[in-house]
C-alpha atoms as a PDB file:
ATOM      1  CA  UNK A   1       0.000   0.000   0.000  1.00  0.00           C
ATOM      2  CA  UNK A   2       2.778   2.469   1.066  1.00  0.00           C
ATOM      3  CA  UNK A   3       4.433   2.057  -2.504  1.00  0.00           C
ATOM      4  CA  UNK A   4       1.418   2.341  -4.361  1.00  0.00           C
ATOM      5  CA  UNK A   5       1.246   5.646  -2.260  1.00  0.00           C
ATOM      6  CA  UNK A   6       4.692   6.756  -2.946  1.00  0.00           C
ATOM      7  CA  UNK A   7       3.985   5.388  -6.968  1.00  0.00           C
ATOM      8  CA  UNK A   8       0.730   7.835  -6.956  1.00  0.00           C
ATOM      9  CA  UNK A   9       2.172  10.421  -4.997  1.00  0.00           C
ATOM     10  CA  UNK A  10       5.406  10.725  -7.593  1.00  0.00           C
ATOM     11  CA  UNK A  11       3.064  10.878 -10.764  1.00  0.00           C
ATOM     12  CA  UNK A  12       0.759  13.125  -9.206  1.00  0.00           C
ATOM     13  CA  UNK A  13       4.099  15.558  -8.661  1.00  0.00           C
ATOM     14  CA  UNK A  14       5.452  14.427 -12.150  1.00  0.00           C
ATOM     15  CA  UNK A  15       1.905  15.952 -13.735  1.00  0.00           C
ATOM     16  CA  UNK A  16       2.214  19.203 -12.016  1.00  0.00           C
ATOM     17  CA  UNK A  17       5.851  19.483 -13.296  1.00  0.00           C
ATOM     18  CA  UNK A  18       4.372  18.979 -16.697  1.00  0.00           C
ATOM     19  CA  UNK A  19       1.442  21.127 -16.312  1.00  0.00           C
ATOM     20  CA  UNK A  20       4.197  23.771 -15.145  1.00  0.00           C
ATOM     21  CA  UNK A  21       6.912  23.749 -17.642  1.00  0.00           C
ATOM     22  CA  UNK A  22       3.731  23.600 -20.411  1.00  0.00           C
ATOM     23  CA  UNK A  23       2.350  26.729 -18.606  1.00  0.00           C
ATOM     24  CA  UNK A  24       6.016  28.665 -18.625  1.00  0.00           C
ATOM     25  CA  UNK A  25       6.563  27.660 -22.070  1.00  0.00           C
ATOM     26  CA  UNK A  26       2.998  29.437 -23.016  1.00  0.00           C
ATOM     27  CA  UNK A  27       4.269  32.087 -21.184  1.00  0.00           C
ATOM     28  CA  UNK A  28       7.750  32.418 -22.977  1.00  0.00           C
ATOM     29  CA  UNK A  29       5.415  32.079 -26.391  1.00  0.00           C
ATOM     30  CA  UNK A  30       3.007  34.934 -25.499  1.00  0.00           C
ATOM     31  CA  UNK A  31       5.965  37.344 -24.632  1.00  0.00           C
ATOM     32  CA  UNK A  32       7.542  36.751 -27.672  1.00  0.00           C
ATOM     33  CA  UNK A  33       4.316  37.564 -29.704  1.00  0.00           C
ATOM     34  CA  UNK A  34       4.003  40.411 -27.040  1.00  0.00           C
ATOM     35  CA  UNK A  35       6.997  41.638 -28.629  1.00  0.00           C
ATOM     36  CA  UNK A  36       5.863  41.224 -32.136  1.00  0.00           C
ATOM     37  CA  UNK A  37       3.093  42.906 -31.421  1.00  0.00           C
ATOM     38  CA  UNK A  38       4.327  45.936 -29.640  1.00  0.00           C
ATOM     39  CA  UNK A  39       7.059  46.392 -32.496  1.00  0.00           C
ATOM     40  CA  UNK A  40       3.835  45.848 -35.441  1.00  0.00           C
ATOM     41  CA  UNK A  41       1.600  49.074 -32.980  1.00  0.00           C
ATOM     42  CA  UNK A  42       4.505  51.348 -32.366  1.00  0.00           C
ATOM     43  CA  UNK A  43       5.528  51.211 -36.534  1.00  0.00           C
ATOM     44  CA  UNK A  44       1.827  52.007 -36.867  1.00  0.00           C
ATOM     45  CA  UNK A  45       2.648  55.532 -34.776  1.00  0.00           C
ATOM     46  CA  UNK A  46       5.708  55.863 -36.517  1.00  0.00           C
ATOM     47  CA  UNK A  47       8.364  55.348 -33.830  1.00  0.00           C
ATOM     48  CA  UNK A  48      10.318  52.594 -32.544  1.00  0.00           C
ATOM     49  CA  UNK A  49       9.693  50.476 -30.249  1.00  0.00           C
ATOM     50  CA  UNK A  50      12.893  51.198 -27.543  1.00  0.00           C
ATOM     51  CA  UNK A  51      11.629  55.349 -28.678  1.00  0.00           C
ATOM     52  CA  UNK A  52       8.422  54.937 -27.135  1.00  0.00           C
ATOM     53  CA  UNK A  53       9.612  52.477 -23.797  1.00  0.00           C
ATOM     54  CA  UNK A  54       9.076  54.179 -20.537  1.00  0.00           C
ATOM     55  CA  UNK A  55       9.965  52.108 -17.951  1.00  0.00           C
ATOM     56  CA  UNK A  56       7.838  52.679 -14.413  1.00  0.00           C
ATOM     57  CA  UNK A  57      10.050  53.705 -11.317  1.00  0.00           C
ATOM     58  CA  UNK A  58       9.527  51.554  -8.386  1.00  0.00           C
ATOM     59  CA  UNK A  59       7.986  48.571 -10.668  1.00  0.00           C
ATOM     60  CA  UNK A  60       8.884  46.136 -13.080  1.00  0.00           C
ATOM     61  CA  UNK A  61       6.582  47.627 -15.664  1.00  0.00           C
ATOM     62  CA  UNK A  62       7.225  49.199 -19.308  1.00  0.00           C
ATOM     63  CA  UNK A  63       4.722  51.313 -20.794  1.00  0.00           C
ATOM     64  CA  UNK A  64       5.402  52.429 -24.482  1.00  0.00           C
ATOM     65  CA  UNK A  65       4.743  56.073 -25.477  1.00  0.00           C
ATOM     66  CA  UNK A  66       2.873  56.089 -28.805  1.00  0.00           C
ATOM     67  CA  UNK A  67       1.387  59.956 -28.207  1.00  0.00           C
ATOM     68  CA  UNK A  68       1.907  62.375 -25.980  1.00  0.00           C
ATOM     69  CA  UNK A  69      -1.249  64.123 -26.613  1.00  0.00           C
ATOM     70  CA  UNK A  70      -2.029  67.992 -26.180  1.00  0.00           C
ATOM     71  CA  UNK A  71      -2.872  70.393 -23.755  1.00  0.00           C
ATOM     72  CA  UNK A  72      -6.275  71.629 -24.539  1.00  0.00           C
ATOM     73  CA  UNK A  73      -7.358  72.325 -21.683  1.00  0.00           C
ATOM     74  CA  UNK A  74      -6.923  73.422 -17.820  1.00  0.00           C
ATOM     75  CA  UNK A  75      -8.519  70.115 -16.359  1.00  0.00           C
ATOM     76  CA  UNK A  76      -5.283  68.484 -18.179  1.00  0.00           C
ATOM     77  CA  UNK A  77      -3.769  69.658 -15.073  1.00  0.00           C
ATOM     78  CA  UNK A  78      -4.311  68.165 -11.985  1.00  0.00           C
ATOM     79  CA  UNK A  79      -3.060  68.409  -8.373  1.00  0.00           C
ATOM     80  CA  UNK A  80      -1.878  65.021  -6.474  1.00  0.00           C
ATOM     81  CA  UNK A  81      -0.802  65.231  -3.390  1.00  0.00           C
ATOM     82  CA  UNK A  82       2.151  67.584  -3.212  1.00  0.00           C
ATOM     83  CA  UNK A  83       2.713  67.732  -7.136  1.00  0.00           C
ATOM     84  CA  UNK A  84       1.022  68.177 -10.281  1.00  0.00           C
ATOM     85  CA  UNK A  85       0.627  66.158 -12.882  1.00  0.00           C
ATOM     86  CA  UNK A  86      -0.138  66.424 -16.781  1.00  0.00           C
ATOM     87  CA  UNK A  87      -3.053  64.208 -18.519  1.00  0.00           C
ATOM     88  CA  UNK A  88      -2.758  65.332 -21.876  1.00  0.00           C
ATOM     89  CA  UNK A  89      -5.778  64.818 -24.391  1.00  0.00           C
ATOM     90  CA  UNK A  90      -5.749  62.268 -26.619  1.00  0.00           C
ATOM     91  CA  UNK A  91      -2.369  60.332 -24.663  1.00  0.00           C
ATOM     92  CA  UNK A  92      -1.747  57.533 -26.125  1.00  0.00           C
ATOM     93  CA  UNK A  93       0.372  54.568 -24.894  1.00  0.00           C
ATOM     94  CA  UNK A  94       0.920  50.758 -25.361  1.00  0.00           C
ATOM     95  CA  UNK A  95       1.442  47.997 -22.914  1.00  0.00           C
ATOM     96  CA  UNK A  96       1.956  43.980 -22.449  1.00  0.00           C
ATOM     97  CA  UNK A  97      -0.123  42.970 -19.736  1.00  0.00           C
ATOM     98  CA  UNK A  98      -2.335  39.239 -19.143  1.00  0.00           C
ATOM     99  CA  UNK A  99      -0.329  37.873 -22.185  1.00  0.00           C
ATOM    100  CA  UNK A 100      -1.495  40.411 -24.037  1.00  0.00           C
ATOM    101  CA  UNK A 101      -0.832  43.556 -25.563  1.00  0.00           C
ATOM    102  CA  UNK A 102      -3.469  46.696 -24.782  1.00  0.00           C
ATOM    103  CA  UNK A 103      -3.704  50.204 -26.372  1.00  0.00           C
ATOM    104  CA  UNK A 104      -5.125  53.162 -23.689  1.00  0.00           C
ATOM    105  CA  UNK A 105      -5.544  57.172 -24.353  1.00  0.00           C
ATOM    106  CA  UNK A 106      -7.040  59.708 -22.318  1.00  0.00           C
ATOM    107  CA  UNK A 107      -9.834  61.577 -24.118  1.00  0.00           C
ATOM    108  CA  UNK A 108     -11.754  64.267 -22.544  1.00  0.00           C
ATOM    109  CA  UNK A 109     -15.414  65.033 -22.454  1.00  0.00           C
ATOM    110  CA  UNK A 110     -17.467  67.864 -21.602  1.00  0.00           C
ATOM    111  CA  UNK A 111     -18.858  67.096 -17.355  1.00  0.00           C
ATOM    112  CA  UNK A 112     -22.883  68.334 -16.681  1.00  0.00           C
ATOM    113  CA  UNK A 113     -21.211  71.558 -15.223  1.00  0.00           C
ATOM    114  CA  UNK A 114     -19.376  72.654 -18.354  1.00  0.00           C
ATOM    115  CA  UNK A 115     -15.424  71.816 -17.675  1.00  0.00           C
ATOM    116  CA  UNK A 116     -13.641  68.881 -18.848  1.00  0.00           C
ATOM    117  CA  UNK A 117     -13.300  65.515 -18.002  1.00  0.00           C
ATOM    118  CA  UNK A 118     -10.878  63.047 -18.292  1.00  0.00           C
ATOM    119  CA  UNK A 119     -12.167  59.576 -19.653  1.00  0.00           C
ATOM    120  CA  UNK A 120      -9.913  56.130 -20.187  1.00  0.00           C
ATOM    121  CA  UNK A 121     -10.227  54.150 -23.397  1.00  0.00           C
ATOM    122  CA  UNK A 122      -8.298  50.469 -23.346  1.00  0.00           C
ATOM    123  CA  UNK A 123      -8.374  48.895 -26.677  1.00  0.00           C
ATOM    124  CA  UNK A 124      -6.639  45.082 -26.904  1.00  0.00           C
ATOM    125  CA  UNK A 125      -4.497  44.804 -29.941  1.00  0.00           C
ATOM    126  CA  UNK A 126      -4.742  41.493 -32.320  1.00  0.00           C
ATOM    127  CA  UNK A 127      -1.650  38.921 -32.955  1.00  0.00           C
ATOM    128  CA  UNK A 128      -1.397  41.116 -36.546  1.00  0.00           C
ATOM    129  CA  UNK A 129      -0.459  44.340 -34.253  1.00  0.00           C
ATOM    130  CA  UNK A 130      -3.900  46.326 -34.589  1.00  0.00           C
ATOM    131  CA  UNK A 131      -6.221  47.815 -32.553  1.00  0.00           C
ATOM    132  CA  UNK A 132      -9.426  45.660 -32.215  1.00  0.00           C
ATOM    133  CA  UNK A 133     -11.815  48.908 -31.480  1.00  0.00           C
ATOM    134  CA  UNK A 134     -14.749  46.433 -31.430  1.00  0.00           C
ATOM    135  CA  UNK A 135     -13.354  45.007 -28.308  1.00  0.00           C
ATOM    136  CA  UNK A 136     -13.010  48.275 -26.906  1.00  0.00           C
ATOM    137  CA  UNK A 137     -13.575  49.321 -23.096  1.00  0.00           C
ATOM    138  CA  UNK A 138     -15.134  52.669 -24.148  1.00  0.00           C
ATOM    139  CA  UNK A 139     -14.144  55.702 -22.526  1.00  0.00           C
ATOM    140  CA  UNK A 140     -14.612  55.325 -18.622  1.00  0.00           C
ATOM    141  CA  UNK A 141     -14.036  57.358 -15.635  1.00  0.00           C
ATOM    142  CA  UNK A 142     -11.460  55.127 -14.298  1.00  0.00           C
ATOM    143  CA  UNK A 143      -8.771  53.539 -16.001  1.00  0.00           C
ATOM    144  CA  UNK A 144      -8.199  50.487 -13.988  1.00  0.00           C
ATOM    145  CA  UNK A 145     -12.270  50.533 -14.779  1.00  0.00           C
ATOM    146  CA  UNK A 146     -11.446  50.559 -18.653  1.00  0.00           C
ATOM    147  CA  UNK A 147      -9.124  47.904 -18.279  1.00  0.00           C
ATOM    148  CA  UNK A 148     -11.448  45.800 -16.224  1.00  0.00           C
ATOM    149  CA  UNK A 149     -14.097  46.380 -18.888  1.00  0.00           C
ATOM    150  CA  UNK A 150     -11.755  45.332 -22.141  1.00  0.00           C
ATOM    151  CA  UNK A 151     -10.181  42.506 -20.433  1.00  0.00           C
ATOM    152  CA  UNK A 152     -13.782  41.238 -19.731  1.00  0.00           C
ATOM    153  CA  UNK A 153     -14.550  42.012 -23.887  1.00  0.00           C
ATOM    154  CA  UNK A 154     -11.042  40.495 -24.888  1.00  0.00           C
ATOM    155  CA  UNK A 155     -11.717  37.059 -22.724  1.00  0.00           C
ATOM    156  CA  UNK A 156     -14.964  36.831 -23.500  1.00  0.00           C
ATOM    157  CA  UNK A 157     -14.686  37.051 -27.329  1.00  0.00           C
ATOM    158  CA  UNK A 158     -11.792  34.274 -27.033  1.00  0.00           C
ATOM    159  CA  UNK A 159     -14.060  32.493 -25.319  1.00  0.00           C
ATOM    160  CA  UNK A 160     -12.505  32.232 -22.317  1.00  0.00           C
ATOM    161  CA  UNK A 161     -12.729  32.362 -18.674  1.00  0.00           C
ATOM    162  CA  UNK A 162     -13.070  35.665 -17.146  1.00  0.00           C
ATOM    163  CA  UNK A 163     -10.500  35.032 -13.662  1.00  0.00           C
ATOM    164  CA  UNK A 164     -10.229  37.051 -10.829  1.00  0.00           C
ATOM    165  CA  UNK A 165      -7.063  38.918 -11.699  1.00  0.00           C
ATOM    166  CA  UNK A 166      -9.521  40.512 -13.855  1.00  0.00           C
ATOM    167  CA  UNK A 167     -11.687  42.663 -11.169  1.00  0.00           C
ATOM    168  CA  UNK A 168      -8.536  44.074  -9.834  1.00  0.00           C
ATOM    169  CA  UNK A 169      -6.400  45.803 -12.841  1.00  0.00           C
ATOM    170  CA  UNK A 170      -3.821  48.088 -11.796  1.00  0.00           C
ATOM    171  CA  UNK A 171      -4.757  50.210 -14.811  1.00  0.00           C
ATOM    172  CA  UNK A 172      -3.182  53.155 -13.343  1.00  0.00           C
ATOM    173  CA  UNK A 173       0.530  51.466 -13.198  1.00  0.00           C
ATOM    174  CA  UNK A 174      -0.168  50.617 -17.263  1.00  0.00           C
ATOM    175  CA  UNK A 175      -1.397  53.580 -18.513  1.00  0.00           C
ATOM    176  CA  UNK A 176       2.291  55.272 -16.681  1.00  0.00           C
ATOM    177  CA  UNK A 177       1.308  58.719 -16.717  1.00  0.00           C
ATOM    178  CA  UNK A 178       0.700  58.873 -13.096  1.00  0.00           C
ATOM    179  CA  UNK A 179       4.145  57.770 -12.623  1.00  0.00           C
ATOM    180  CA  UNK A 180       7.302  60.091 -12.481  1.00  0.00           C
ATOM    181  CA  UNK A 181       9.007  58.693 -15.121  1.00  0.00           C
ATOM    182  CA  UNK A 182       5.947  59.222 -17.840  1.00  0.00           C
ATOM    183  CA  UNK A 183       5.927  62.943 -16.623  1.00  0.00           C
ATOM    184  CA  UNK A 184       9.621  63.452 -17.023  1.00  0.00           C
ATOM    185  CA  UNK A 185       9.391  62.315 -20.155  1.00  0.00           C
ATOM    186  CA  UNK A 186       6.447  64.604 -20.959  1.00  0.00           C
ATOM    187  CA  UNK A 187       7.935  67.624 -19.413  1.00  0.00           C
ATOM    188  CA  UNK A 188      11.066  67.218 -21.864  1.00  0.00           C
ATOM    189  CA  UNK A 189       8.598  67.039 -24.899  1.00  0.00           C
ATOM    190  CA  UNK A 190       6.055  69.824 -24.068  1.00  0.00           C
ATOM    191  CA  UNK A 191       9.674  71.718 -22.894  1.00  0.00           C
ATOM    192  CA  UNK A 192      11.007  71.521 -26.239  1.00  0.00           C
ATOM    193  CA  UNK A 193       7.726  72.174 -28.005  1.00  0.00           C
ATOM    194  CA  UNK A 194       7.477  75.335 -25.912  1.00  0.00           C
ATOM    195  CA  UNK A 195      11.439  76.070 -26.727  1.00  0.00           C
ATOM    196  CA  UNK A 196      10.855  75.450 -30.647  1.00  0.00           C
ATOM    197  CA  UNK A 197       7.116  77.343 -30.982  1.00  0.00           C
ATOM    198  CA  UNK A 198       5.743  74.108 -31.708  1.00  0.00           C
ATOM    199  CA  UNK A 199       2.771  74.776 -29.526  1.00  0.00           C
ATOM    200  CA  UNK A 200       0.929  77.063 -31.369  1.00  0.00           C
ATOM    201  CA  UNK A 201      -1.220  80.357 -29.252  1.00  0.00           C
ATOM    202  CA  UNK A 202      -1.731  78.557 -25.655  1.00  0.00           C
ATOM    203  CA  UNK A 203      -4.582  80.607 -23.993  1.00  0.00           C
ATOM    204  CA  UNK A 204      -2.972  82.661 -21.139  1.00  0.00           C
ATOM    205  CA  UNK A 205      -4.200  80.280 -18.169  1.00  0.00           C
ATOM    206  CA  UNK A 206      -2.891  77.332 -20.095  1.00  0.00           C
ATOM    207  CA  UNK A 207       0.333  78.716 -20.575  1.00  0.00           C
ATOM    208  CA  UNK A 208       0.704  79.744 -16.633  1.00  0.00           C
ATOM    209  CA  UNK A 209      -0.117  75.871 -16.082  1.00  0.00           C
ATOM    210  CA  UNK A 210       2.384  74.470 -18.089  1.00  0.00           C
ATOM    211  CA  UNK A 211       4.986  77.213 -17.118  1.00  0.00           C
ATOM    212  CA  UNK A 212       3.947  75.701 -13.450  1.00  0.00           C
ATOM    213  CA  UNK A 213       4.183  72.328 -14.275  1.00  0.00           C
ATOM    214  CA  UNK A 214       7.623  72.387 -15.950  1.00  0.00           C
ATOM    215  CA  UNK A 215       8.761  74.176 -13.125  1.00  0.00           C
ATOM    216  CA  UNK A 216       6.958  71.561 -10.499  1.00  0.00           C
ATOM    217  CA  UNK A 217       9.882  68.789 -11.680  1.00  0.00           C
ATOM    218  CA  UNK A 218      12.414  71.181  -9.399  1.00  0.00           C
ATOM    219  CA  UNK A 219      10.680  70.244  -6.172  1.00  0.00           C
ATOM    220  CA  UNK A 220      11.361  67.434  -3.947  1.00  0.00           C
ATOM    221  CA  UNK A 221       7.709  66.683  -3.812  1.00  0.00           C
ATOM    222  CA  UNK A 222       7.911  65.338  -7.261  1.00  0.00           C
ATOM    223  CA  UNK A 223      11.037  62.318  -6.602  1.00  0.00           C
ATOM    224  CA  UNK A 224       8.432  59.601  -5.122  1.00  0.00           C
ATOM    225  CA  UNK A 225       6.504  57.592  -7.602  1.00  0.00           C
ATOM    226  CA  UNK A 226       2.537  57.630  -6.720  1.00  0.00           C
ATOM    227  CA  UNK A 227       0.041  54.605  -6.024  1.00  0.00           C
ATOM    228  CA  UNK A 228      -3.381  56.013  -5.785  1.00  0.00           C
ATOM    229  CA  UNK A 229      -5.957  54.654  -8.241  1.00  0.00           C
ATOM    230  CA  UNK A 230      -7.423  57.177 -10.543  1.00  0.00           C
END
């Protein structure tokens, strides 16, 4: 009895060693297509692929700048904690995430009260490199919302299962621009756009704002990467 216990137990352990190296070899597969994929988007935007990688201080993650959007308005501005931060319209940015590769922006609608709103829009991308807009999120209030939303269209479409990972997105560490390293990489654009007159008339207000903004990156209050959900 005790080596037929032994003989299941060592299968039983032999399976899950299977099941394992099957599942990291999947992995290894989907990064590689991830890869593909990202390369296929960002020729798309016209600009490489290591152009467009912003990698996320304090975390592992790489978000790809595809746009950097414009300022069009004063709501692009907004105060967190000690700082503030740009969320340019129509920001656009790529990133590999649940074996897959995702598309968000940040487009801006008009609120009830007249001023502008920021909205999220996460679009999955297809093994060819495109944008499958059908599969769309929408624009949403929230990004790790959006993400929740086109994770559940993505899976659902495959015909898969919809797992728990899914209700709790960290869309705000994908999307980056909440993240020092996204705005220090804005603020050297919008600095050179300002340098070169490559910004057009600002409005007055808009101008003080970004004036502020560039300036903000001289604090101290800007060195510590932020965690709050949007």
């Amino acid at each position: 009895v005790l080596k037929a216990l032994l003989k299941d137990s060592s299968s039983s352990k032999s399976n899950r060693n299977q099941d394992d190296a099957e599942t990291r070899a999947l992995k290894r597969a989907a990064k590689k297509d991830a890869k593909v994929q990202l390369e296929l988007l960002c020729a798309d935007y016209n600009t490489a692929m290591e152009e467009a990688k912003v990698g996320m201080k304090g975390s592992r993650k790489v978000t790809y700048l595809l746009k950097h959007g414009t300022i069009e308005y004063p709501e692009c501005f907004v105060k967190e904690k000690k700082s503030v931060i740009l969320l340019p319209h129509n920001y656009t940015v790529a990133f590999e995430a649940h074996c897959k590769v995702w598309v968000a922006r940040i487009i801006y609608t008009v609120r009830e009260d007249g001023t502008q709103g920021a909205n999220y829009e996460v679009i999955p991308v297809s093994k060819m490199g495109k944008e499958q807009h059908e599969l769309s999120s929408k624009p949403k209030g929230n990004i790790s919302l959006a993400f929740k939303c086109a994770l559940q269209n993505s899976a659902e479409a495959a015909g898969g299962q919809i797992t728990k990972t899914i209700y709790r997105p960290n869309g705000r560490l994908y999307i980056g621009v909440f993240y020092d390293s996204m705005q220090d990489r804005l603020r050297d654009i919008f600095h050179q756009k300002l340098v070169d007159g490559s910004l057009g008339q600002l409005k007055p207000v808009l101008m003080r704002k970004l004036d502020e903004w560039l300036m903000g990156a001289e604090g101290d209050e800007a060195s510590q990467p932020r965690f709050n959900r949007a």
